[in-house]
Protein backbone atom coordinates (compact mmCIF):
# COMPACT_ATOMS: atom_id res chain seq x y z
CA UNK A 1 0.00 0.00 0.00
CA UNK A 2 1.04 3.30 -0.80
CA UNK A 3 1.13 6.11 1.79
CA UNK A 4 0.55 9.59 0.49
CA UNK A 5 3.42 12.03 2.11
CA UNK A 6 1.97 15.04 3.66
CA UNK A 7 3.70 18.63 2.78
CA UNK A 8 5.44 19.69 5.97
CA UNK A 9 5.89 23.29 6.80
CA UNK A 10 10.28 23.11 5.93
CA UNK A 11 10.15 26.79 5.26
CA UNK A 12 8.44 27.78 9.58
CA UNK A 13 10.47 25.84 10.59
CA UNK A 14 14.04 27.13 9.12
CA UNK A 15 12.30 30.84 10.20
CA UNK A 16 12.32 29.45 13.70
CA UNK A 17 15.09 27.82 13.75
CA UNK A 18 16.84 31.43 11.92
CA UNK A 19 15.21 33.41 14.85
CA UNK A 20 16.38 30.85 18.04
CA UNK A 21 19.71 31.17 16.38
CA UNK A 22 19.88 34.68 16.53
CA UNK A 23 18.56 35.29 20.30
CA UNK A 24 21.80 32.66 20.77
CA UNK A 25 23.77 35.82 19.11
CA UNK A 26 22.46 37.89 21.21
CA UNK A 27 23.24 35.76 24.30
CA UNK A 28 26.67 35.62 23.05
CA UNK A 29 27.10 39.20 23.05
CA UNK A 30 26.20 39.53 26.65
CA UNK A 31 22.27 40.06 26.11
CA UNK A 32 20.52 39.43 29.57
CA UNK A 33 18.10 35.72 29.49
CA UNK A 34 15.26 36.95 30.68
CA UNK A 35 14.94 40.94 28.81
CA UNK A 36 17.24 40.49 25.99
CA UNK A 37 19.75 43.11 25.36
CA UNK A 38 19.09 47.04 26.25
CA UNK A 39 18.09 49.25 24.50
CA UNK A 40 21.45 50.83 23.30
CA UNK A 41 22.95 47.38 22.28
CA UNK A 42 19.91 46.33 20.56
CA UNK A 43 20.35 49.27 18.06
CA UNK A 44 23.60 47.91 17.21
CA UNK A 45 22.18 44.58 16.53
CA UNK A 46 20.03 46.26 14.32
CA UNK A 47 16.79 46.97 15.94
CA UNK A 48 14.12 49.62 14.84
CA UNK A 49 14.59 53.14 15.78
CA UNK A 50 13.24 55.45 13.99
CA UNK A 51 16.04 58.45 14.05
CA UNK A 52 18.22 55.89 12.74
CA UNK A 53 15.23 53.60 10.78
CA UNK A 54 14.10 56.64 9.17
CA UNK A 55 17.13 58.07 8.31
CA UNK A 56 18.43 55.71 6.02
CA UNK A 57 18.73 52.75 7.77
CA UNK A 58 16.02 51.14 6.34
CA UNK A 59 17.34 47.64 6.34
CA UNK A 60 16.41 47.61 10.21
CA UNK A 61 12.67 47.01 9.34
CA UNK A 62 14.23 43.55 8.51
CA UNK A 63 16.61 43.12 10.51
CA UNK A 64 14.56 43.51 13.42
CA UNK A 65 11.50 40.89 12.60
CA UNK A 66 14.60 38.66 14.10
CA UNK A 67 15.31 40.27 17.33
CA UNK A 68 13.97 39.66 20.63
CA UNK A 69 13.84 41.07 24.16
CA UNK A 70 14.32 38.03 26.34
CA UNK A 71 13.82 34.48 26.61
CA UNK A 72 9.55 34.86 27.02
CA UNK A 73 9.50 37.13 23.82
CA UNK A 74 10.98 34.75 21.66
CA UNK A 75 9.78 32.16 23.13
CA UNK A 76 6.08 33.31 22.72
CA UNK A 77 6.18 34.26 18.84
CA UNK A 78 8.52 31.25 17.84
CA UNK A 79 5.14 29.02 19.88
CA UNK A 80 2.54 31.26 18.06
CA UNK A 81 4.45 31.02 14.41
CA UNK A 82 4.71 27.08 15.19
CA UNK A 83 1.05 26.83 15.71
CA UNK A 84 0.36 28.75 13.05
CA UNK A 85 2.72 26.22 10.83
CA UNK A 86 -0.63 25.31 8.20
CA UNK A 87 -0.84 28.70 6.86
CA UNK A 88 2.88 27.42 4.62
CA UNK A 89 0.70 24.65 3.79
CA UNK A 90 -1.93 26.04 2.55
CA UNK A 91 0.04 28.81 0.51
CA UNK A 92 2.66 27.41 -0.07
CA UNK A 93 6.53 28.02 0.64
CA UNK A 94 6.71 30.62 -1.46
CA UNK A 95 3.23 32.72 -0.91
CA UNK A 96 4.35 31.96 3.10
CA UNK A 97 7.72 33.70 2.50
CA UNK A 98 5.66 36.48 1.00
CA UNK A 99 3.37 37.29 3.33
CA UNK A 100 5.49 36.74 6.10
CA UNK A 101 7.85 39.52 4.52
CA UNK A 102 4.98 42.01 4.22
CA UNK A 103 3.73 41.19 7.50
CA UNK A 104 7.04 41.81 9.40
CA UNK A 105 7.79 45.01 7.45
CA UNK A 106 4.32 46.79 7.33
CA UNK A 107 4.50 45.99 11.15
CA UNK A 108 7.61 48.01 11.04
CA UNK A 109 6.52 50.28 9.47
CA UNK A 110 3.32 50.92 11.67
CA UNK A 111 5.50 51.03 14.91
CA UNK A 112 7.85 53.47 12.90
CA UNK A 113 4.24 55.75 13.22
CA UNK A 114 3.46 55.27 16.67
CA UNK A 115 6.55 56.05 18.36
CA UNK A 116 9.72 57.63 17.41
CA UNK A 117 12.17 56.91 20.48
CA UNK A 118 11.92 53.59 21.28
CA UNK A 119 13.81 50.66 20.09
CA UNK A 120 11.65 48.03 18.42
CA UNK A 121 12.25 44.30 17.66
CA UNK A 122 10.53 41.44 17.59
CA UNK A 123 8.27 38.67 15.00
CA UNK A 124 5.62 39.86 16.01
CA UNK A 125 3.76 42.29 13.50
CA UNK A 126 5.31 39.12 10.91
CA UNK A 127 3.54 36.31 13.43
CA UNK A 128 0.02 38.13 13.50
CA UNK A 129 0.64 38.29 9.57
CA UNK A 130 0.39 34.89 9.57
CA UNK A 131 -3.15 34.20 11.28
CA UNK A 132 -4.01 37.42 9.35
CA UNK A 133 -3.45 35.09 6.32
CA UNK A 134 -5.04 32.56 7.83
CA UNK A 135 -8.46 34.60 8.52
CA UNK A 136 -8.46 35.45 5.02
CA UNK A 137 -8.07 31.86 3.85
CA UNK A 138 -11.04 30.63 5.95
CA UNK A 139 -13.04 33.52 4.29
CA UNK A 140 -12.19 33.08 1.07
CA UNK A 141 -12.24 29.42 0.86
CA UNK A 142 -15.38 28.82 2.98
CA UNK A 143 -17.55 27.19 0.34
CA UNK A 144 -14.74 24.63 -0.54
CA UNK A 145 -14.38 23.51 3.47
CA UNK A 146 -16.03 21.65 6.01
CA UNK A 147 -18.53 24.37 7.81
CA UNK A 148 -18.13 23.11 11.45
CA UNK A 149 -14.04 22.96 10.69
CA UNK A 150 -14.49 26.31 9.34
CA UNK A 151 -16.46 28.05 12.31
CA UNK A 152 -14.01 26.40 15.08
CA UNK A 153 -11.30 27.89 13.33
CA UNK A 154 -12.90 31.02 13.24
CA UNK A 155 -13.66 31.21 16.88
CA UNK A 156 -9.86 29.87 17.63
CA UNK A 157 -8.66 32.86 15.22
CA UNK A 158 -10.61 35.44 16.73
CA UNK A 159 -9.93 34.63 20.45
CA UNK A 160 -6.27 34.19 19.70
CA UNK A 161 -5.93 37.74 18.03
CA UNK A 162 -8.23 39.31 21.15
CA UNK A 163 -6.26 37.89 23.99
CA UNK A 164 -3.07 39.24 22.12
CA UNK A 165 -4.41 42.69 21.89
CA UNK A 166 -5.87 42.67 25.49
CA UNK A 167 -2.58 41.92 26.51
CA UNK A 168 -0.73 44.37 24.12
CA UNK A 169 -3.16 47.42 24.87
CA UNK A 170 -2.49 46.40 28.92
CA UNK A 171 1.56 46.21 28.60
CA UNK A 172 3.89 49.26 28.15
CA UNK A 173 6.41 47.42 26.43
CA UNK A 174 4.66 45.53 23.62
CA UNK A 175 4.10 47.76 20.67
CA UNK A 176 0.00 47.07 19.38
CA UNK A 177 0.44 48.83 16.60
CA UNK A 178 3.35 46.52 14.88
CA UNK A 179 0.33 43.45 15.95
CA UNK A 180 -2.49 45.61 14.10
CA UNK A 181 -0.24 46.89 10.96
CA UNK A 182 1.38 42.72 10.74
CA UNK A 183 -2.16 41.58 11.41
CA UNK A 184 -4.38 43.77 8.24
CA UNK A 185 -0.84 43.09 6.20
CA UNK A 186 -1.18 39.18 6.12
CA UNK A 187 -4.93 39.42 5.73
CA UNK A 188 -4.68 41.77 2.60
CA UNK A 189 -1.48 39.65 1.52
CA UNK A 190 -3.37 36.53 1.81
CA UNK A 191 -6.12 37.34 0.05
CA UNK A 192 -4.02 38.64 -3.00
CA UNK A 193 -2.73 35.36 -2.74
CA UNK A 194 -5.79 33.55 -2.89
CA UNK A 195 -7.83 35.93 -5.59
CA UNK A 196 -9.12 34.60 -8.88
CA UNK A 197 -7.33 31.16 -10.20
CA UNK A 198 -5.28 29.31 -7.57
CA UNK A 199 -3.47 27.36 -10.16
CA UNK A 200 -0.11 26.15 -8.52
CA UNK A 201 1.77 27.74 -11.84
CA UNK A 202 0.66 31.40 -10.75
CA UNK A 203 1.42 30.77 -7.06
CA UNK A 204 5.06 32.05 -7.49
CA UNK A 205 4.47 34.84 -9.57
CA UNK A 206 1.72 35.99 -7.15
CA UNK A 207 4.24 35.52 -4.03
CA UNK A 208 6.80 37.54 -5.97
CA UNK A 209 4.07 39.95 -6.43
CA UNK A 210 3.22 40.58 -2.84
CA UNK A 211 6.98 40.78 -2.17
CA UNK A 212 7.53 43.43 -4.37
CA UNK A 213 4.40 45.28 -3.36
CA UNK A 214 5.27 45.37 0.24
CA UNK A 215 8.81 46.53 -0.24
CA UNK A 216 7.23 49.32 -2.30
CA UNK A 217 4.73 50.50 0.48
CA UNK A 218 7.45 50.36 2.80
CA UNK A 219 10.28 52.35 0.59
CA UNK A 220 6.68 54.90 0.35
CA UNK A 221 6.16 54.92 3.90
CA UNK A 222 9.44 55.42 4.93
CA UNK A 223 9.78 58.13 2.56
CA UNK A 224 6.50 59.59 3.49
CA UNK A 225 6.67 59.53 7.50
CA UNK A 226 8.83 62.60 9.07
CA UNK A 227 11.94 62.32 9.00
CA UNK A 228 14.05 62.73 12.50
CA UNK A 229 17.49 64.96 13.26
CA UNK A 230 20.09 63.80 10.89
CA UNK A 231 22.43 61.22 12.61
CA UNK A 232 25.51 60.32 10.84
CA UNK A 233 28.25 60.52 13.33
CA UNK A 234 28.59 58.11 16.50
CA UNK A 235 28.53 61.16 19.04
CA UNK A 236 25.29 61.68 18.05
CA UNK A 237 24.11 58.18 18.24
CA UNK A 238 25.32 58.64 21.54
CA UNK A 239 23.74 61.65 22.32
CA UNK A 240 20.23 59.74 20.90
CA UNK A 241 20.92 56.96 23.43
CA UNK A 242 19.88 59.56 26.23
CA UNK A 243 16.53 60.53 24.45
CA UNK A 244 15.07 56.62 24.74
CA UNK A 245 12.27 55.78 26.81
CA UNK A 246 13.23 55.13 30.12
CA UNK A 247 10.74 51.64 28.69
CA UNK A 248 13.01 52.03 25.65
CA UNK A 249 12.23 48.42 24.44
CA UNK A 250 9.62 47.90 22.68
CA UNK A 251 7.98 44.04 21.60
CA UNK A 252 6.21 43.91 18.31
């Protein structure tokens, strides 16, 4: 008898293991277990700031998707992305890469908006891309699956995404606004995905699609939001480092 193999989700787990790897970086360079590195040294690592972000440092809207504050913070998003594993399944490897892209950076992008001196890093805003997706995939694709799997999912979605933003709105250091902007991101990237024909030949080219459209809203954004003092020198990094938060972490 012949056993059908099922797809496995190769692609979640490589992000996980990318982002475990990285906190072990950080651990390394004398980050702190339990809150991850300050404030200061997270900038160096690459985290978002936004007179540095915004100045053209763009590249730290990536870079920080793989940063965390402490062994909880990673720890929580690397759980949530695992359980969230069938949204690469149902995508695809490549439409998951996509959206998970345009998740993480429109997250970025919407922290960038809501505050300007704090140091941001996390998966977050990428994570709640992911059951963004995932919402938008039980929508669209209702008539083709099993109602009562369809409407538990639903309810599981929904009280996953409301316990995260009770918990965001009640905590000064985790930024709700990278969870909203991550969260509308995937849904919207999803659905692109999942529009007209879903013939596997036109998965790619959508995916590449999304990718390219998200990097564009972000080069706009960035362009678009106000632009901090001009830092170019590392005395005034230095002089920045006194203008943080005294919560100068922030957990998308």
């Amino acid at each position: 008898m012949v056993t059908e193999r099922r797809p496995q989700p190769w692609l979640t787990y490589a992000v996980i293991a990318v982002n475990v790897l990285v906190f072990g970086y950080e651990l390394a360079n004398g980050a702190d277990l339990m809150t991850g590195p300050t404030p200061q040294k997270m900038i160096e690592l690459g985290g978002d700031f936004a007179p540095l972000t915004l100045d053209g440092q763009w590249w730290r809207l990536a870079t920080s998707m793989f940063l965390h504050y402490g062994v909880m913070h990673i720890g929580m998003n690397m759980l949530c992305l695992y359980q969230g594993r069938i949204v690469e399944i149902v995508y695809g490897r490549a439409g998951f890469a996509a959206l998970y892209l345009a998740s993480g950076l429109i997250g970025g992008v919407a922290s960038l908006g809501h505050a300007s001196n704090v140091v941001s890093a996390g998966a977050s805003g990428a994570v709640f891309g992911v059951f963004g997706a995932f919402g938008a995939f039980l929508l669209l694709r209702r008539n083709v699956l099993d109602p009562i799997a369809v409407r538990n999912s639903a309810r599981s979605l929904a009280f996953f995404i409301a316990i995260n933003l009770v918990i965001g709105v009640q905590s000064k250091t985790i930024d709700v606004s990278a969870h909203v902007g991550g969260l509308v991101a995937g849904a919207l990237a999803g659905a692109a995905l999942l529009v007209a024909t879903s013939a596997q030949s036109r998965r790619g080219l959508r995916a590449l699609a999304v990718a390219v459209a998200a990097v564009a809203v972000t080069a706009a954004a960035v362009a678009w939001l106000p632009k901090p003092a001009s830092v170019r020198h590392q005395h005034d990094l230095e002089d920045l480092y006194h203008q943080i938060d005294g919560d100068g972490d922030r957990q998308p």
